[in-house]
N, C-alpha and C. Protein backbone atom coordinates (compact mmCIF):
# COMPACT_ATOMS: atom_id res chain seq x y z
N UNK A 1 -13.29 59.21 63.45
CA UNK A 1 -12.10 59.05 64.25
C UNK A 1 -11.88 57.56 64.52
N UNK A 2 -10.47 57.04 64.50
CA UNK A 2 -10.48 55.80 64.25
C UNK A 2 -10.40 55.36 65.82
N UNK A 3 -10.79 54.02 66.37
CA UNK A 3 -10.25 53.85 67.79
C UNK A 3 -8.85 53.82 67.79
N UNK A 4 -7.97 53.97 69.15
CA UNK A 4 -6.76 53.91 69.29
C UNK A 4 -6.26 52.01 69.23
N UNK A 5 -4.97 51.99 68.50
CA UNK A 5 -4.52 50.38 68.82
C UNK A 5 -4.05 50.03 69.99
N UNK A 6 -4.80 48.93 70.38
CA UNK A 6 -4.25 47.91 71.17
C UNK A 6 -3.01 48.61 72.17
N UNK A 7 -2.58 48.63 73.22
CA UNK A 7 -1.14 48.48 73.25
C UNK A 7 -0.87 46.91 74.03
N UNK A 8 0.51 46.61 72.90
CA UNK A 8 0.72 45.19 72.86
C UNK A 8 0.78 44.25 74.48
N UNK A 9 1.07 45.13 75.65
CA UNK A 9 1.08 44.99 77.00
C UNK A 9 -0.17 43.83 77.19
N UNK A 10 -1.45 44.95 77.06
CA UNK A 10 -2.43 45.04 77.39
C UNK A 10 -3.21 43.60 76.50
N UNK A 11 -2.80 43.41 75.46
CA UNK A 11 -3.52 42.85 74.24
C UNK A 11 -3.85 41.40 74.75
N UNK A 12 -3.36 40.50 75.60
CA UNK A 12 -3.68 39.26 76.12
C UNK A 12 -5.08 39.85 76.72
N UNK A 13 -5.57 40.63 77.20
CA UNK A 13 -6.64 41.19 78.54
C UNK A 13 -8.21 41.81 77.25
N UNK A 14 -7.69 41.78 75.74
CA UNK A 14 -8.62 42.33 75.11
C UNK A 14 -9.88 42.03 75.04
N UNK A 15 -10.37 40.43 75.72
CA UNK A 15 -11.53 39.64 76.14
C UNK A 15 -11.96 40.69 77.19
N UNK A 16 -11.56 41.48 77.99
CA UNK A 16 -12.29 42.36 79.27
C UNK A 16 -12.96 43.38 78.53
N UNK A 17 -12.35 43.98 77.11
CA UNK A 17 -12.83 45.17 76.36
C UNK A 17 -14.35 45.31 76.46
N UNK A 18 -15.48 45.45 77.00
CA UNK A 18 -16.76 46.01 76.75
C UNK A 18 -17.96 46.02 78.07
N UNK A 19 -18.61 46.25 78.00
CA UNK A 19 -19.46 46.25 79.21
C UNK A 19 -20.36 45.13 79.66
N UNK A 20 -20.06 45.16 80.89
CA UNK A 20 -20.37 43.85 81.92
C UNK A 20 -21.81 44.02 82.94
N UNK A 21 -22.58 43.31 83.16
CA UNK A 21 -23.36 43.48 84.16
C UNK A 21 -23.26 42.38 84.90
N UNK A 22 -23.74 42.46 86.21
CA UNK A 22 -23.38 41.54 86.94
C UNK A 22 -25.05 40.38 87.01
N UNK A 23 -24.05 39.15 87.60
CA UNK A 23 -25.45 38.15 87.02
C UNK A 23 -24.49 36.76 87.77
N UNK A 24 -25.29 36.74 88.56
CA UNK A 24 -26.12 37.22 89.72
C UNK A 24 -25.81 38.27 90.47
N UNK A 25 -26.45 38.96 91.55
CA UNK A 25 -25.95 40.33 92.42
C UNK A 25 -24.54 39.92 92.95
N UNK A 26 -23.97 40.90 93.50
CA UNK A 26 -22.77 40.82 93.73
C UNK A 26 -23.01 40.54 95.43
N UNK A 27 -21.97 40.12 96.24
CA UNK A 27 -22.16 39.74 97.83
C UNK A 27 -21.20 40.86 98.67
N UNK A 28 -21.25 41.34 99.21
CA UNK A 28 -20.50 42.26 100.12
C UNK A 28 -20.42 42.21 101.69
N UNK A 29 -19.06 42.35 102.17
CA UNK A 29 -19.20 42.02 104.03
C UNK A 29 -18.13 42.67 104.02
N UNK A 30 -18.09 43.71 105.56
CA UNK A 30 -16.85 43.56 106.30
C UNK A 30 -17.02 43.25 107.69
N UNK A 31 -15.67 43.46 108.24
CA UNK A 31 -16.35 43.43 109.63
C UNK A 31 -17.55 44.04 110.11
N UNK A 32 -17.25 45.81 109.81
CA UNK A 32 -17.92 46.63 110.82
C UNK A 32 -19.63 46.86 109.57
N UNK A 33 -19.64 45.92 108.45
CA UNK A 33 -20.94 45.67 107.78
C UNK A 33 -21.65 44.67 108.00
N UNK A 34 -23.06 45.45 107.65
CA UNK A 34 -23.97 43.93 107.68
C UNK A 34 -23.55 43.12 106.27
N UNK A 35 -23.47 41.61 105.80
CA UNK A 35 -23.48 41.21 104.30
C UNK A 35 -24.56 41.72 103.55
N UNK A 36 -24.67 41.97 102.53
CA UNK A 36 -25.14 43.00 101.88
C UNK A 36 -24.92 42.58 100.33
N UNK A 37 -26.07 42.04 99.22
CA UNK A 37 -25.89 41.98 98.05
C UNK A 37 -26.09 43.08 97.04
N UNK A 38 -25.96 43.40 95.76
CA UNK A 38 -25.58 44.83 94.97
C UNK A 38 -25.46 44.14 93.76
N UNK A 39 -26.11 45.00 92.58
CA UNK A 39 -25.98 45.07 91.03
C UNK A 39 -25.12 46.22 90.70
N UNK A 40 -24.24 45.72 89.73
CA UNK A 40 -23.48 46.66 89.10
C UNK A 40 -23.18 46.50 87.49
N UNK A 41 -22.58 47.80 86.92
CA UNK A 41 -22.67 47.61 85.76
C UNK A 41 -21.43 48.37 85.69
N UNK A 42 -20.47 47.79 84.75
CA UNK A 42 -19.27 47.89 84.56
C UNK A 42 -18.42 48.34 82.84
N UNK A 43 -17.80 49.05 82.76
CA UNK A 43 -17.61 49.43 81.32
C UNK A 43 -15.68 49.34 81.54
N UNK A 44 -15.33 48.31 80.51
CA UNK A 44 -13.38 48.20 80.06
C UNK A 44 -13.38 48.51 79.18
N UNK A 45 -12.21 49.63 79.14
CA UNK A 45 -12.09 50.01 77.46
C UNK A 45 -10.64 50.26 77.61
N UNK A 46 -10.05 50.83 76.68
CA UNK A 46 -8.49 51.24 76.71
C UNK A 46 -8.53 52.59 75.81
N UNK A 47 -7.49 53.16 75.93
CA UNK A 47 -6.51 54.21 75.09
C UNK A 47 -5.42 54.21 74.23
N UNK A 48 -5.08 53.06 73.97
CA UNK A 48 -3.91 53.12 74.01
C UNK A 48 -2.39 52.76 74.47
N UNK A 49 -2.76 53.13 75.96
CA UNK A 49 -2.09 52.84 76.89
C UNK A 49 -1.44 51.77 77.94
N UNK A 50 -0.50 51.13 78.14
CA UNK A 50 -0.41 49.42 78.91
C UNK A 50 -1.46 49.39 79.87
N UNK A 51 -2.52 50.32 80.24
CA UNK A 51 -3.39 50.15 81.04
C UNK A 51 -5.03 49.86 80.99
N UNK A 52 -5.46 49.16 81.45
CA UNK A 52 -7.46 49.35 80.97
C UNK A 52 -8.00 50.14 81.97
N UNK A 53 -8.88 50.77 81.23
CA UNK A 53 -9.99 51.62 82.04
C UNK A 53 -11.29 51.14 82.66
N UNK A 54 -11.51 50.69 83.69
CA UNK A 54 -12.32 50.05 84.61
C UNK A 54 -13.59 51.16 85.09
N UNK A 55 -14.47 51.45 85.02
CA UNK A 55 -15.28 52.38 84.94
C UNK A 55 -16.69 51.94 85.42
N UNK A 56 -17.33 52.60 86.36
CA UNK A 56 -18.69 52.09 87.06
C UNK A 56 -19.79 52.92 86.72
N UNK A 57 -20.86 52.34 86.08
CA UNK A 57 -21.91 53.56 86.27
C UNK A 57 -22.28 54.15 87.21
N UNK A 58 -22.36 53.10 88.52
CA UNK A 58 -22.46 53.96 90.05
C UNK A 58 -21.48 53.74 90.69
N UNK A 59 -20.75 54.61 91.63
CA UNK A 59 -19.92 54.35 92.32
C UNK A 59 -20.35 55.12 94.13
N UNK A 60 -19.91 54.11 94.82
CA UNK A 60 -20.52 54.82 96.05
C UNK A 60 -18.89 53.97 96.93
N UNK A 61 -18.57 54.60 97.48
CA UNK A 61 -17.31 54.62 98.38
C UNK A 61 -17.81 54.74 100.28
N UNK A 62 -17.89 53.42 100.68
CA UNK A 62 -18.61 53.35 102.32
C UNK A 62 -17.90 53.94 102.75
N UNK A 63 -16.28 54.10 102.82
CA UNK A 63 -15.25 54.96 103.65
C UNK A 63 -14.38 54.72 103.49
N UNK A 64 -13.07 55.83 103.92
CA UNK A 64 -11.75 55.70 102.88
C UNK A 64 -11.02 54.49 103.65
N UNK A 65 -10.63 53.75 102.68
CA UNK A 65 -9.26 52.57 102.73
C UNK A 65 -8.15 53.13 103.21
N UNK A 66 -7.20 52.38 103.26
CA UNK A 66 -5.64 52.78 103.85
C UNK A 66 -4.68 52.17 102.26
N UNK A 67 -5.80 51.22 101.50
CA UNK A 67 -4.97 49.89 101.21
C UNK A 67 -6.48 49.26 100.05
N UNK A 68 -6.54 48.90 98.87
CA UNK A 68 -7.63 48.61 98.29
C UNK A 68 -6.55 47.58 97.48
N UNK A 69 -7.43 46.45 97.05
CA UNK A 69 -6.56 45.29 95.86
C UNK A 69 -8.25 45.04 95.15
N UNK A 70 -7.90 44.66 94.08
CA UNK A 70 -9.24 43.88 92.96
C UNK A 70 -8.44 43.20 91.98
N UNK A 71 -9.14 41.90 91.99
CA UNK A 71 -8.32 40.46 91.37
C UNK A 71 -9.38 40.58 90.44
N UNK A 72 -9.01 40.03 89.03
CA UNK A 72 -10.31 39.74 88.18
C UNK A 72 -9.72 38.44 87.52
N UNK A 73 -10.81 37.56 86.94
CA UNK A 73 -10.32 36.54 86.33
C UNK A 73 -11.64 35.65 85.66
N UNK A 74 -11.19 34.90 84.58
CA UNK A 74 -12.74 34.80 83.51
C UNK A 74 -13.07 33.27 84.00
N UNK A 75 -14.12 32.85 84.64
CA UNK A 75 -14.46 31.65 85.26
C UNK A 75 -14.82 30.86 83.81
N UNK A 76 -15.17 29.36 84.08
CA UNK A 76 -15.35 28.24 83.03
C UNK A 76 -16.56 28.19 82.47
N UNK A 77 -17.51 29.38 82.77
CA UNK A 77 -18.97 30.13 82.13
C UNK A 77 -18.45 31.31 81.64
N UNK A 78 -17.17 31.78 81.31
CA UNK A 78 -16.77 32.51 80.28
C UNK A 78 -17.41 34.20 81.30
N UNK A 79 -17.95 33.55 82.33
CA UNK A 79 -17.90 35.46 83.29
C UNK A 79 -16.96 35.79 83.27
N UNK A 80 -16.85 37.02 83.95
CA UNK A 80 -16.03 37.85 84.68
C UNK A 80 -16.06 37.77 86.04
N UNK A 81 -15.26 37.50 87.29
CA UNK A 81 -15.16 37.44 88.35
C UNK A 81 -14.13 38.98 88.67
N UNK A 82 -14.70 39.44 89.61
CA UNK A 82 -13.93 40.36 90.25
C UNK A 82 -14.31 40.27 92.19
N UNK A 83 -12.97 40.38 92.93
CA UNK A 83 -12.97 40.19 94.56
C UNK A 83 -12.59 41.29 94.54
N UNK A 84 -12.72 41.99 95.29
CA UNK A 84 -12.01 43.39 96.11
C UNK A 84 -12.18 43.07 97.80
N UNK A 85 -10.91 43.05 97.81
CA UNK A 85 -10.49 43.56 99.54
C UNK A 85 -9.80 44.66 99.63
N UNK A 86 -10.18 45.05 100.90
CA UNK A 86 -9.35 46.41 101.25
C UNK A 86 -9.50 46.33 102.94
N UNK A 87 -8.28 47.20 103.41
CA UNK A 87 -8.03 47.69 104.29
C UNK A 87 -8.68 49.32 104.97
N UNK A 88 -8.81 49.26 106.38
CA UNK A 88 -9.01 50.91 106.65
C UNK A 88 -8.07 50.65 107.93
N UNK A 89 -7.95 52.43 108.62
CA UNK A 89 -7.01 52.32 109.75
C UNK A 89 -7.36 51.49 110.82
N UNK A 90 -8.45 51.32 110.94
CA UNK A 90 -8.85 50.37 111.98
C UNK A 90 -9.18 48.78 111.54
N UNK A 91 -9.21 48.25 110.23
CA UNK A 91 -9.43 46.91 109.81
C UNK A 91 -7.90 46.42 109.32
N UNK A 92 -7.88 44.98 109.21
CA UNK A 92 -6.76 45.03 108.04
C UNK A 92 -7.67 44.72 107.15
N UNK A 93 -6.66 43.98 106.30
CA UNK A 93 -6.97 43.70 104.77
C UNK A 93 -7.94 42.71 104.72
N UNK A 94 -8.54 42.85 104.34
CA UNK A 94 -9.76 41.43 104.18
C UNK A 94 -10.87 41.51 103.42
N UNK A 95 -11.49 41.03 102.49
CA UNK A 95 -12.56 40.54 101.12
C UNK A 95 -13.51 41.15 101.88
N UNK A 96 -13.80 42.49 100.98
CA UNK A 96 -15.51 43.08 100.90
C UNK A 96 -16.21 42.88 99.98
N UNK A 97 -15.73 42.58 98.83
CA UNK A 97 -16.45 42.20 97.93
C UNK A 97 -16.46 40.71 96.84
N UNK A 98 -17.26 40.66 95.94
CA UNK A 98 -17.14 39.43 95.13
C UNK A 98 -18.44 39.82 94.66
N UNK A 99 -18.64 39.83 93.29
CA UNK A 99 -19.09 39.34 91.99
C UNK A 99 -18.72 39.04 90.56
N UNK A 100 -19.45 39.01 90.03
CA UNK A 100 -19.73 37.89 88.45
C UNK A 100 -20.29 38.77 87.48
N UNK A 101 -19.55 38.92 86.50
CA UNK A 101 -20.30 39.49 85.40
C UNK A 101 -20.27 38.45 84.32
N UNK A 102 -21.41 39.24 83.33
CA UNK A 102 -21.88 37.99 82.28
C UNK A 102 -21.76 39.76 81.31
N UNK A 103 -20.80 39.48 79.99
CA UNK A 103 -20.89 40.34 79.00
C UNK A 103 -21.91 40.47 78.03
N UNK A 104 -22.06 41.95 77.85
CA UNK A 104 -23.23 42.21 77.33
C UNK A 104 -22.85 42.95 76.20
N UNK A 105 -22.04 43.62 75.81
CA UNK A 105 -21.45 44.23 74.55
C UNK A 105 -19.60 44.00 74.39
N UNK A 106 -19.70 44.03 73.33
CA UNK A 106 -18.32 43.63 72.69
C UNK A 106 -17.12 45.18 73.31
C-alpha cells in the first residue's frame, strides 16, 4: 500500500513528519501546580489531509481546560519546540508547558 501524498497545504510543515523525543525533559507549571519536569515521545504523520496528526505515546490530562493553544516551531539546533498554555474555569490562559524535541526517525 502506497503512503498517501502530501496535501499541498500541509507540505511547507513536512520537516515535523516522524517521531520526536524530547531532549532535554520537558518543564511544566501552573498556578494551582507544583513545576514539574516530564519525558515525552511524540509521533507527526499525515493522511492526506491539510492537517498533521500529532500523537503521544502517553497521554495523561491533569484536568479539563475551558481553552488549550500549542505553538510549535524548529529552533537553530534544528529541534522541535512545542509551548502549550491553556485555560480552566477558574485560571485564565497561561503557559503549562514547554519542551524540545530532538528527531529520531524520518
Amino acid at each position: 500500500m502506497e503512503p498517501p501524498t502530501m496535501n499541498p497545504v500541509v507540505e511547507p510543515l513536512s520537516w515535523m513528519l516522524g517521531t520526536w523525543l524530547s531532549d532535554p525533559p520537558g518543564a511544566g507549571t501552573f498556578p494551582t501546580l507544583q513545576p514539574f519536569q516530564y519525558l515525552e515521545e511524540v509521533y507527526i504523520s499525515h493522511v492526506g489531509q491539510p492537517v498533521l496528526n500529532f500523537s503521544k505515546v502517553k497521554l495523561r490530562c491533569l484536568f479539563c481546560s475551558a481553552q488549550i493553544t500549542r505553538k510549535f516551531r524548529l529552533n537553530s539546533e534544528g529541534k522541535l519546540e512545542q509551548t502549550v498554555s491553556m485555560a480552566t474555569t477558574t485560571q485564565p490562559m497561561t503557559q503549562h508547558l514547554h519542551i524540545t524535541y530532538k528527531k529520531v526517525t524520518p
